[in-house]
Protein backbone atom coordinates (compact mmCIF):
# COMPACT_ATOMS: atom_id res chain seq x y z
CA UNK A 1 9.09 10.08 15.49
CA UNK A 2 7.53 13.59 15.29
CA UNK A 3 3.63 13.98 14.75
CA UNK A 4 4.65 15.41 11.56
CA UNK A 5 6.38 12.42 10.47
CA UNK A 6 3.32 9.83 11.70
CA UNK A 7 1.37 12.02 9.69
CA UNK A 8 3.27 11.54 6.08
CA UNK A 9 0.69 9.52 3.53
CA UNK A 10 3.62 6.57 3.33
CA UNK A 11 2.84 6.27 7.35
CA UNK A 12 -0.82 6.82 7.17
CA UNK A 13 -1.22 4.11 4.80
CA UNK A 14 1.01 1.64 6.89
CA UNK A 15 -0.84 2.32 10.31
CA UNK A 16 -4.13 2.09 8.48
CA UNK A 17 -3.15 -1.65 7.02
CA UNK A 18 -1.69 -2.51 10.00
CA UNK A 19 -4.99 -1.83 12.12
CA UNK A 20 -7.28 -3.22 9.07
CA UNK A 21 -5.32 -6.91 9.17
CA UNK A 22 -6.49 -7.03 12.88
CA UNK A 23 -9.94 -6.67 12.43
CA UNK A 24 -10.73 -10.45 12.05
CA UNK A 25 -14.02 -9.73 11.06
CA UNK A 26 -12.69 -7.89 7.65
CA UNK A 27 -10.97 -11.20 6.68
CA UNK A 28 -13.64 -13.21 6.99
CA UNK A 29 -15.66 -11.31 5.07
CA UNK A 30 -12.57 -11.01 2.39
CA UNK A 31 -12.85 -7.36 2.37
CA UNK A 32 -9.59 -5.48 1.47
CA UNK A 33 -8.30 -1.93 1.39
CA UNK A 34 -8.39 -0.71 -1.84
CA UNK A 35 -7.08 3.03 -1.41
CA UNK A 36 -5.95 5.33 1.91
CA UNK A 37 -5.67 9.32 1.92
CA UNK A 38 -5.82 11.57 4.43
CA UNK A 39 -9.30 11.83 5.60
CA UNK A 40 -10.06 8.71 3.31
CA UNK A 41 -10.59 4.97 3.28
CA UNK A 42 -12.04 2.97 0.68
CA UNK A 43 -12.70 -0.73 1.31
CA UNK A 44 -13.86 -3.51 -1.34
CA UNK A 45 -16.08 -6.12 -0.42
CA UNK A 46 -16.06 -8.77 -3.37
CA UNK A 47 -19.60 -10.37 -3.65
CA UNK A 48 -19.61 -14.00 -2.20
CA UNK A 49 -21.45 -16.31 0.31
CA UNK A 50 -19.96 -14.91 3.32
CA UNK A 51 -21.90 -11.56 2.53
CA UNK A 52 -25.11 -12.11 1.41
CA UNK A 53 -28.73 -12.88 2.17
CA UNK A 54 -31.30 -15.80 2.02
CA UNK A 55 -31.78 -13.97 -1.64
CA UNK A 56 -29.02 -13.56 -2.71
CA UNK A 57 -28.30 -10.03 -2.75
CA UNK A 58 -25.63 -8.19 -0.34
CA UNK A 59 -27.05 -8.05 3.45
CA UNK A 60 -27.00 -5.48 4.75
CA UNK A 61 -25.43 -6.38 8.04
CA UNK A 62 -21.63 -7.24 5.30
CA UNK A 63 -22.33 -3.58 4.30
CA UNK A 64 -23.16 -1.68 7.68
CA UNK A 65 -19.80 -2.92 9.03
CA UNK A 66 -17.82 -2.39 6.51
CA UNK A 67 -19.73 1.16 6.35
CA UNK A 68 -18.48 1.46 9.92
CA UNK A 69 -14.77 0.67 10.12
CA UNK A 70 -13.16 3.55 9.38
């Protein structure tokens, strides 16, 4: 396969998933990709027990590393 063919949007998007179900920590948390573009990735991570604090809100730890995957 030619760099120019890895590079198409259809195989962008399949590498991308393909990494993203790896990362263990991303399922745990229930986070999901929600959209992938060149230059783009935007994950959702759906409120629940798994990512929040003593008070309730988001912590900020949830956020950082889903901040920090791609």
């Amino acid at each position: 396969m030619s760099a120019a063919q890895k590079n198409t949007p259809e195989n962008l998007k399949e590498r991308v998933h393909a990494s993203f179900v790896r990362l263990s920590l991303m399922q745990h948390l229930g986070a999901r990709l929600v959209r992938v573009s060149p230059g783009e990735v935007d994950i959702g991570l759906p409120y629940s027990e798994r990512v929040t604090q003593q008070q309730g809100g988001f912590h900020g730890g949830a956020v950082g590393v889903v901040a920090k995957t791609y």
